[in-house]
Structure formats: structure tokens, C-alpha cells
PDB file of N, CA and C in Angstrom:
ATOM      1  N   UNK A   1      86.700 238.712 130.644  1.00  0.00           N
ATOM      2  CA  UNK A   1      87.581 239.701 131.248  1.00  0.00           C
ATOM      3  C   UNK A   1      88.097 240.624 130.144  1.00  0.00           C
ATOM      4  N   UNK A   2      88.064 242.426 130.292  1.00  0.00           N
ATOM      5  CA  UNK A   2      88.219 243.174 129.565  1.00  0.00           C
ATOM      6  C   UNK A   2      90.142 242.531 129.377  1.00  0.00           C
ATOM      7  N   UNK A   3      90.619 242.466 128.016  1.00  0.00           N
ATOM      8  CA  UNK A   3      91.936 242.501 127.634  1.00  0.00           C
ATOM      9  C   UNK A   3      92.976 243.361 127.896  1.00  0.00           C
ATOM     10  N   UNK A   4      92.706 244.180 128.265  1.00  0.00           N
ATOM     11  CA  UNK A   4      93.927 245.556 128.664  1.00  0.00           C
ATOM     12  C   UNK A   4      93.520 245.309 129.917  1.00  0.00           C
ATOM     13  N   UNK A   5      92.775 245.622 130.941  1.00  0.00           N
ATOM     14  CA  UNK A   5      93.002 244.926 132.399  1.00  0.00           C
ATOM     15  C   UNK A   5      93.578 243.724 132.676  1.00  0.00           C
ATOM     16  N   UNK A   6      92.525 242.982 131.935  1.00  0.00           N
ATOM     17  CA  UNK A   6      93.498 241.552 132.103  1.00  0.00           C
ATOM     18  C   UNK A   6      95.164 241.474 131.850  1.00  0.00           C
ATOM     19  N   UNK A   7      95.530 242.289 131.034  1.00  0.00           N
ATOM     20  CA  UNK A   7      97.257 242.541 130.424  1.00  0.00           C
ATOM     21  C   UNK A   7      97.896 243.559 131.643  1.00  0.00           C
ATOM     22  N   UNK A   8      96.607 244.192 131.935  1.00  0.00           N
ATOM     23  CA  UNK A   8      97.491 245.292 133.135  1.00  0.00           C
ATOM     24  C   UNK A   8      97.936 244.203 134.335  1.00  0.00           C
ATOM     25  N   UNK A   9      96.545 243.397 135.062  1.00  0.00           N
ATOM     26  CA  UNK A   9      96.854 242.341 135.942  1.00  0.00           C
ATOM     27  C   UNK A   9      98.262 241.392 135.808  1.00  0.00           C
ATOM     28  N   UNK A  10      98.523 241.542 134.253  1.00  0.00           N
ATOM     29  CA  UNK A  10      99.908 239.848 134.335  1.00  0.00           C
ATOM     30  C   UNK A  10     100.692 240.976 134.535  1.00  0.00           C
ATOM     31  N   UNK A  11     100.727 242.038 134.114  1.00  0.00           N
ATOM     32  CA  UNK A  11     102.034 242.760 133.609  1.00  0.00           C
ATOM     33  C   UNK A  11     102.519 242.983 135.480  1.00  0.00           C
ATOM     34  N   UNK A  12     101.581 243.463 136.173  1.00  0.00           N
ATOM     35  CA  UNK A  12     101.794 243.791 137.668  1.00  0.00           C
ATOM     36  C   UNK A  12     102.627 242.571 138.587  1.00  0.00           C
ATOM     37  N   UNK A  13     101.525 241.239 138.188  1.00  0.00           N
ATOM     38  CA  UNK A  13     101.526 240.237 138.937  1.00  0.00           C
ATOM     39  C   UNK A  13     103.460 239.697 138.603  1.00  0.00           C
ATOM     40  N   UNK A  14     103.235 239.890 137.480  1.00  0.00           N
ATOM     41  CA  UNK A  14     104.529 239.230 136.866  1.00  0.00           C
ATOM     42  C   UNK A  14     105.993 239.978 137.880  1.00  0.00           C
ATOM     43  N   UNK A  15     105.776 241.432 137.587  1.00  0.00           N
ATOM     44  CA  UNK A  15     106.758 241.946 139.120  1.00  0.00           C
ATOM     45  C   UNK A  15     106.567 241.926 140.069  1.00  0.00           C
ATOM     46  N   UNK A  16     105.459 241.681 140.380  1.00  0.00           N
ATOM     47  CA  UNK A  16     105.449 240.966 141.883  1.00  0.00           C
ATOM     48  C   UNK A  16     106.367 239.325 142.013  1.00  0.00           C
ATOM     49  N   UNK A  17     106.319 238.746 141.070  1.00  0.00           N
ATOM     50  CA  UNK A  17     107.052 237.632 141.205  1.00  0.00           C
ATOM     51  C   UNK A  17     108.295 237.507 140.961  1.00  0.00           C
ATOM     52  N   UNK A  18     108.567 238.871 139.946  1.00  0.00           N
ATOM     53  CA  UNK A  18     109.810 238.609 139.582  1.00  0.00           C
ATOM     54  C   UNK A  18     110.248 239.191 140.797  1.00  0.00           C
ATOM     55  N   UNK A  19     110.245 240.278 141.712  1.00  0.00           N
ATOM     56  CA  UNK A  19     110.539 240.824 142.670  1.00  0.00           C
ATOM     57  C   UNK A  19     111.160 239.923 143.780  1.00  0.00           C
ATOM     58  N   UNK A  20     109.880 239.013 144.031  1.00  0.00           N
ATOM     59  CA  UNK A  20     109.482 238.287 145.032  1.00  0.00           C
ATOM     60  C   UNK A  20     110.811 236.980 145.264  1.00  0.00           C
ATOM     61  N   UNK A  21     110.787 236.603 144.086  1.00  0.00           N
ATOM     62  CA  UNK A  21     112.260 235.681 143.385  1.00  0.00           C
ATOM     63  C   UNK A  21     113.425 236.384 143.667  1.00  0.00           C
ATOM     64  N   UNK A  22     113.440 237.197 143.149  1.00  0.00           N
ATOM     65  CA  UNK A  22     114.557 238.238 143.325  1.00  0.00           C
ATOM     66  C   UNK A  22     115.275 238.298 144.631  1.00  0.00           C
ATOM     67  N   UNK A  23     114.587 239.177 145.636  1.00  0.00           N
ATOM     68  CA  UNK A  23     114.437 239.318 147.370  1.00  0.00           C
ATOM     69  C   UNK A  23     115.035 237.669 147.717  1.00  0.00           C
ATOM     70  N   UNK A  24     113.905 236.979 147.499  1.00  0.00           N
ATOM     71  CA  UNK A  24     114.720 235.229 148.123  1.00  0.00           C
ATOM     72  C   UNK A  24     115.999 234.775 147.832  1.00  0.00           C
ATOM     73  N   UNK A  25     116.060 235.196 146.264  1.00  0.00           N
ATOM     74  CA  UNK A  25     117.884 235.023 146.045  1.00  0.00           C
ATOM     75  C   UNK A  25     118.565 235.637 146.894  1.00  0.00           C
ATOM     76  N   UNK A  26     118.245 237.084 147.018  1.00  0.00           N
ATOM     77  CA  UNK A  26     119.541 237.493 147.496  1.00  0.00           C
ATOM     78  C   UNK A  26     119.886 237.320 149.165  1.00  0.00           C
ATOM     79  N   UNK A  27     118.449 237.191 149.785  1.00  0.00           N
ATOM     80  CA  UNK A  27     118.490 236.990 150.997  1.00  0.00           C
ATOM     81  C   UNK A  27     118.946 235.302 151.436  1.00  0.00           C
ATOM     82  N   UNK A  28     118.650 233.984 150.036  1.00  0.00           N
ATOM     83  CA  UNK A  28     119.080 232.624 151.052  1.00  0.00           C
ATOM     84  C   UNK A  28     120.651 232.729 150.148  1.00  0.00           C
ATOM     85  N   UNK A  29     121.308 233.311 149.108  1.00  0.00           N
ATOM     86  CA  UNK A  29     122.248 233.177 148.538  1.00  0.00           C
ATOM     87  C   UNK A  29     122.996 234.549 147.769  1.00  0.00           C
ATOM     88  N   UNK A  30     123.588 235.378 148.784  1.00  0.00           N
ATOM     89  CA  UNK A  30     123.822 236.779 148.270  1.00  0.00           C
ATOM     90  C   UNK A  30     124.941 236.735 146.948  1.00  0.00           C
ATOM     91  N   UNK A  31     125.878 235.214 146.728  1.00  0.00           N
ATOM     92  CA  UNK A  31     126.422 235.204 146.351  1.00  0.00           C
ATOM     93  C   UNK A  31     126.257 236.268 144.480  1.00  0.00           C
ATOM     94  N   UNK A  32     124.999 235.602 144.796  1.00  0.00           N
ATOM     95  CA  UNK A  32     124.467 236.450 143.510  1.00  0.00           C
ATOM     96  C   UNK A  32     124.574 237.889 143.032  1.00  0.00           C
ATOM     97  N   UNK A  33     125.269 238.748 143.854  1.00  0.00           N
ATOM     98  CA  UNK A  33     125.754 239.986 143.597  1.00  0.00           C
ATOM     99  C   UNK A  33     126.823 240.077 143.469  1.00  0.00           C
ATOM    100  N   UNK A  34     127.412 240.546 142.151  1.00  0.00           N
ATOM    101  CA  UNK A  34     128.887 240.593 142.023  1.00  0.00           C
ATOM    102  C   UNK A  34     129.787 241.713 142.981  1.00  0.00           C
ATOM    103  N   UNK A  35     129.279 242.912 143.360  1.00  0.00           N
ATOM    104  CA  UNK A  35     129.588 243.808 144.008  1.00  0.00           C
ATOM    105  C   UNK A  35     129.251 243.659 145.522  1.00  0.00           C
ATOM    106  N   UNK A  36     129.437 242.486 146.732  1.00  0.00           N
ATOM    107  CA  UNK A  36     128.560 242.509 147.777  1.00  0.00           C
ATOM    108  C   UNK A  36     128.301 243.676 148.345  1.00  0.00           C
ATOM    109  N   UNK A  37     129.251 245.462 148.923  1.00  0.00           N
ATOM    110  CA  UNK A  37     128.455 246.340 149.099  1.00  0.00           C
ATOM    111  C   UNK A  37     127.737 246.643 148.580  1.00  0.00           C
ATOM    112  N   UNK A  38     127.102 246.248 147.265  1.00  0.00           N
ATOM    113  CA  UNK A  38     125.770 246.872 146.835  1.00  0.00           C
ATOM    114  C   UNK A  38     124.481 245.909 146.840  1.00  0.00           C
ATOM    115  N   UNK A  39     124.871 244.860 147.653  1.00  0.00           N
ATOM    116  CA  UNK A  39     123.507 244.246 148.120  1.00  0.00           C
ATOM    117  C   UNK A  39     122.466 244.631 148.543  1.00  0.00           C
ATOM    118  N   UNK A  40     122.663 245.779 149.501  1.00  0.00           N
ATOM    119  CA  UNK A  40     121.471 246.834 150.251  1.00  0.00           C
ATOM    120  C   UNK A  40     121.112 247.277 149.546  1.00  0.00           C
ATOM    121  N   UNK A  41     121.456 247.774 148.496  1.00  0.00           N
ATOM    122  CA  UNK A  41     120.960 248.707 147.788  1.00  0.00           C
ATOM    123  C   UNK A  41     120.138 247.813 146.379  1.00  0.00           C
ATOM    124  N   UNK A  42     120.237 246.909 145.710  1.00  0.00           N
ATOM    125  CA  UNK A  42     119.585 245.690 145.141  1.00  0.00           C
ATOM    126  C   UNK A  42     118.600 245.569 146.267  1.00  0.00           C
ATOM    127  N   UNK A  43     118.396 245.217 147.103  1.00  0.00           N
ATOM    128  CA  UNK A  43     117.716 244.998 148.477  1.00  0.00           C
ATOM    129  C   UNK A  43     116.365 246.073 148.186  1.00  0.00           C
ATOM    130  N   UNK A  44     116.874 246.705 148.690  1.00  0.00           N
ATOM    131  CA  UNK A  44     116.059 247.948 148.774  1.00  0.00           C
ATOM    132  C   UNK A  44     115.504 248.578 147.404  1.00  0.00           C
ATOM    133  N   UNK A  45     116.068 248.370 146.310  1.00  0.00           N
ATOM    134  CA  UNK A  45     115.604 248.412 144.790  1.00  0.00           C
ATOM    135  C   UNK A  45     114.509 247.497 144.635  1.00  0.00           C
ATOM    136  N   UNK A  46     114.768 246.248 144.567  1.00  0.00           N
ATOM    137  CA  UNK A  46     113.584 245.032 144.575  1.00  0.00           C
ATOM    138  C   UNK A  46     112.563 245.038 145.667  1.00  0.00           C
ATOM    139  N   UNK A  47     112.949 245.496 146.381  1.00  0.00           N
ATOM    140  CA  UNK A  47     111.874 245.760 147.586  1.00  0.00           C
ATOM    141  C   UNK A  47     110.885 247.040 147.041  1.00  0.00           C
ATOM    142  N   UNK A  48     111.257 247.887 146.681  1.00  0.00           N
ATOM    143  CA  UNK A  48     110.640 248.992 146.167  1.00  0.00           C
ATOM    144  C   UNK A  48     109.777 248.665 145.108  1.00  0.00           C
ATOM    145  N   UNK A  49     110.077 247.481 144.486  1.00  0.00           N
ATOM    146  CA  UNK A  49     109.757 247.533 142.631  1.00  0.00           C
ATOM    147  C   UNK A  49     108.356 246.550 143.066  1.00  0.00           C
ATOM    148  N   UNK A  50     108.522 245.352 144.555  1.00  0.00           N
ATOM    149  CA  UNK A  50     107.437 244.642 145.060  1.00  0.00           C
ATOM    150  C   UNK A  50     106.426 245.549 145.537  1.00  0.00           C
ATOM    151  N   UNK A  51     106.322 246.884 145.986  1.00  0.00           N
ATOM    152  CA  UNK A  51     106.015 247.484 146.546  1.00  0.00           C
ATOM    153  C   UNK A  51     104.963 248.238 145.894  1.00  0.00           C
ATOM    154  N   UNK A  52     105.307 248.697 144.419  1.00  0.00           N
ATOM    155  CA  UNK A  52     104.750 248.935 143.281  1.00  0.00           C
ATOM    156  C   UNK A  52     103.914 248.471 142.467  1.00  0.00           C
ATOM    157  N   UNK A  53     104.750 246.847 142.390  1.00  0.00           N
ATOM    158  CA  UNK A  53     103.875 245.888 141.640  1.00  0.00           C
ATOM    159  C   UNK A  53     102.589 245.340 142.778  1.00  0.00           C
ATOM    160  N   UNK A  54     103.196 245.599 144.065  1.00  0.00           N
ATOM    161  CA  UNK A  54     101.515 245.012 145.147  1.00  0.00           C
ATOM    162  C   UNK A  54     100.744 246.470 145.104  1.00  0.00           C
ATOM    163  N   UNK A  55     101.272 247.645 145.201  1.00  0.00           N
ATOM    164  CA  UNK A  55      99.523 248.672 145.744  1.00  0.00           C
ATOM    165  C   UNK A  55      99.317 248.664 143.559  1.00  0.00           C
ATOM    166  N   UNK A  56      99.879 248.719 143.066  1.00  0.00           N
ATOM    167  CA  UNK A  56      99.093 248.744 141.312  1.00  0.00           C
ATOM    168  C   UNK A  56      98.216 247.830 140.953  1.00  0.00           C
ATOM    169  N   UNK A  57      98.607 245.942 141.684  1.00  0.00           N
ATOM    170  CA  UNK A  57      97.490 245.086 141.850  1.00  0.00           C
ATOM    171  C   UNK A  57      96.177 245.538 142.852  1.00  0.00           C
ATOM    172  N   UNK A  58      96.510 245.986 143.988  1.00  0.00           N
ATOM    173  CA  UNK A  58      95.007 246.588 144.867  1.00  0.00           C
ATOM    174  C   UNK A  58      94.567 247.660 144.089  1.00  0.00           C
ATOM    175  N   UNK A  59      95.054 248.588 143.697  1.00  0.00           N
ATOM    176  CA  UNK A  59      94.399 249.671 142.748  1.00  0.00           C
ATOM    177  C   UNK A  59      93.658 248.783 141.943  1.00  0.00           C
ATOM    178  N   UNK A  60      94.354 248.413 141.012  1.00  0.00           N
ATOM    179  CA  UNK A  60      93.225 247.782 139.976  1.00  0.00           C
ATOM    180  C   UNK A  60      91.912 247.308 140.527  1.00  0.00           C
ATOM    181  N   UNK A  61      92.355 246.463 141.048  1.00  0.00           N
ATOM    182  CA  UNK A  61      91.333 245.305 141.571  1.00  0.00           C
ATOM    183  C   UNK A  61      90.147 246.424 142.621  1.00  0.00           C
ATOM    184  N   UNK A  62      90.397 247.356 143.351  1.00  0.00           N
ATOM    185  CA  UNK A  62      89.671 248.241 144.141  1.00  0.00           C
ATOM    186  C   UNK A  62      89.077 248.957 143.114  1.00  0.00           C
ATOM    187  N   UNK A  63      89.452 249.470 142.335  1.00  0.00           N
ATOM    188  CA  UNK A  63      88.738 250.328 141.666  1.00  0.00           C
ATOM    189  C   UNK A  63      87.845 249.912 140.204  1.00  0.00           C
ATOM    190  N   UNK A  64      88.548 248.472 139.933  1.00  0.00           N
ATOM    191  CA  UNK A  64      87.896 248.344 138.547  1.00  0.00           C
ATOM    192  C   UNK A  64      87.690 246.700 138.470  1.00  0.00           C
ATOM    193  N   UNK A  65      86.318 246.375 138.003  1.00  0.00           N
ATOM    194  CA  UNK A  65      85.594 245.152 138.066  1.00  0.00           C
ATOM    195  C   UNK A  65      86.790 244.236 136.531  1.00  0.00           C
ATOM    196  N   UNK A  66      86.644 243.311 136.566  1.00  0.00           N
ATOM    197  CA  UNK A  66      86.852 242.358 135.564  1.00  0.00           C
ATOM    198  C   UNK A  66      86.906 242.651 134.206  1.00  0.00           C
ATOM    199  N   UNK A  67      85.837 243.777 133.875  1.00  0.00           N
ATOM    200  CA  UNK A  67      85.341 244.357 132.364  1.00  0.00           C
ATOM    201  C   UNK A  67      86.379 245.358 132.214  1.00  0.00           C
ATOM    202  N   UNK A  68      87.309 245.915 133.382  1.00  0.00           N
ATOM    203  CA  UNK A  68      87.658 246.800 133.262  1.00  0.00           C
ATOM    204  C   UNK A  68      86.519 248.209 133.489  1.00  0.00           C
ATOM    205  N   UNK A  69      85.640 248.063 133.581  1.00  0.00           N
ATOM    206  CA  UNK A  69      84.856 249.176 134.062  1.00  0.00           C
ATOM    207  C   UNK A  69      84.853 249.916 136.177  1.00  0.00           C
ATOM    208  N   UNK A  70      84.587 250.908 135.742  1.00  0.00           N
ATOM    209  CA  UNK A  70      84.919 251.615 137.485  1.00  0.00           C
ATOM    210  C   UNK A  70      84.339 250.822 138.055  1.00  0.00           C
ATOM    211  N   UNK A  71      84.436 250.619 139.392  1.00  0.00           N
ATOM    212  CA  UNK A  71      83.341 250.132 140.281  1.00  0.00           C
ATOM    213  C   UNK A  71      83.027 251.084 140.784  1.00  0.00           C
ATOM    214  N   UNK A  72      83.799 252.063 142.154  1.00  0.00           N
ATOM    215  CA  UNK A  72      83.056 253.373 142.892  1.00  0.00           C
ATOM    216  C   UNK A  72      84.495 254.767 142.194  1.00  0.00           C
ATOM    217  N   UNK A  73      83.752 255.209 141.789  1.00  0.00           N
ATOM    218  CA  UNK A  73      85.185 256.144 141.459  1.00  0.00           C
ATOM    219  C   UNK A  73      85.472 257.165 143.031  1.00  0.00           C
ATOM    220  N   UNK A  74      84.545 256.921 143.592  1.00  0.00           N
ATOM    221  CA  UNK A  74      84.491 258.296 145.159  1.00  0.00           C
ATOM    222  C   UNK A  74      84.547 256.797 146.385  1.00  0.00           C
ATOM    223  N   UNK A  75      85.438 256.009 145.908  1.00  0.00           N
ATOM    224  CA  UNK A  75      85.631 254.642 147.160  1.00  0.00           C
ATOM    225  C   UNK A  75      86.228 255.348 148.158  1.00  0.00           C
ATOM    226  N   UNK A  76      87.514 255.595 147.818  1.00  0.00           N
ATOM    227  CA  UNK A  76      88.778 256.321 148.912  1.00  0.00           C
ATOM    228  C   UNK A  76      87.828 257.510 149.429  1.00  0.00           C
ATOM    229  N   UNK A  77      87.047 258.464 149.010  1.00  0.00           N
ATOM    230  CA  UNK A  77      86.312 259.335 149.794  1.00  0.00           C
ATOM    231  C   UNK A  77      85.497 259.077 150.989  1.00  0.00           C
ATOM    232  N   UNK A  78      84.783 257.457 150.793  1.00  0.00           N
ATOM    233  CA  UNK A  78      83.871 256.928 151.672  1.00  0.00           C
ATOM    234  C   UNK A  78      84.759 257.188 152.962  1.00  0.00           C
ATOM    235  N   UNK A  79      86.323 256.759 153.200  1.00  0.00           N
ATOM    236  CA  UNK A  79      86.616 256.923 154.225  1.00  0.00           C
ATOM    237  C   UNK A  79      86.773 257.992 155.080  1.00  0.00           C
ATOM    238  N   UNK A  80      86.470 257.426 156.106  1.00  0.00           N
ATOM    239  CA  UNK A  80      86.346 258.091 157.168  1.00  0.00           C
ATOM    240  C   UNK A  80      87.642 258.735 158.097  1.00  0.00           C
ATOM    241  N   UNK A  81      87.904 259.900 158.054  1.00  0.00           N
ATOM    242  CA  UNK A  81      89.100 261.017 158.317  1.00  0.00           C
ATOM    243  C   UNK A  81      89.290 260.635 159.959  1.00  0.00           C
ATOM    244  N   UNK A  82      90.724 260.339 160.138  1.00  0.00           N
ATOM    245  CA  UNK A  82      91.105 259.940 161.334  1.00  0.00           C
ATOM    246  C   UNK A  82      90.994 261.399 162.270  1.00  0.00           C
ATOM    247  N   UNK A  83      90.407 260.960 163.573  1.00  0.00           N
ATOM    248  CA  UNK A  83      90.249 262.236 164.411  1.00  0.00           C
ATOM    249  C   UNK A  83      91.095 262.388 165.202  1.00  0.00           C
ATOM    250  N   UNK A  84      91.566 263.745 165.424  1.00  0.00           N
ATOM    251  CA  UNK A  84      92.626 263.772 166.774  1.00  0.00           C
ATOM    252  C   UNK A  84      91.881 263.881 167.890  1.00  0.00           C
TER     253      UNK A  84
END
């Protein structure tokens, strides 16, 4: 496995988990916010940051093999344009 993909993969995966941890705290034990009106907004921050760290893992992985080399650079083109 190319080394800078492979480093891109932990670096992603890793906020996905830290995210993922994150979200469960605050949702089985909110106590964890010192400010409780700003729970939503922590909420919605970590939710955003999972959000990031999951489509940057499908990017990678869609577009680039193990070596780090392209697989289709014209993939997203293959699709097919929704008709009205």
C-alpha cells in the first residue's frame, strides 16, 4: 500500500472515530458540555466533521486503488443525468 494514501486513509478514518465517539457522548451523557445551550451546536459541529471524514474516505477509496494510483479519473462522468 502506497504510504501517503495509506496516511491519508488513518488520518480520515481516525475522524471518523473520533467524531463518531464524540456524537455518542454527547447524545448517552450531555453532561459533558460545560455550556448545555451549546450542545446543538457541538452536535451539529461533530456531525459535520463525521460527514467530512465519511465522503474523504469514499473519495479516496472511489477514485484511487491501494498504490495510490487513479483508478477511472471520468468515474462521476459515467453517470447517468437524472431526467425530468
Amino acid at each position: 500500500m502506497n504510504s501517503f494514501y495509506n496516511a491519508a486513509l488513518s488520518h480520515w478514518r481516525s475522524k471518523k472515530d473520533e467524531s463518531i465517539a464524540t456524537l455518542e457522548l454527547y447524545f448517552s451523557n450531555s453532561v459533558g458540555i460545560g455550556e448545555h445551550s451549546a450542545i446543538l451546536d457541538e452536535i451539529n459541529k461533530w456531525t459535520n466533521e463525521l460527514s467530512q471524514a465519511d465522503d474523504n474516505i469514499k473519495n479516496l477509496e472511489i477514485y484511487f486503488n491501494s498504490e495510490g494510483k487513479v483508478i477511472d479519473k471520468n468515474k462521476k462522468a459515467k453517470v447517468r443525468p437524472v431526467k425530468d
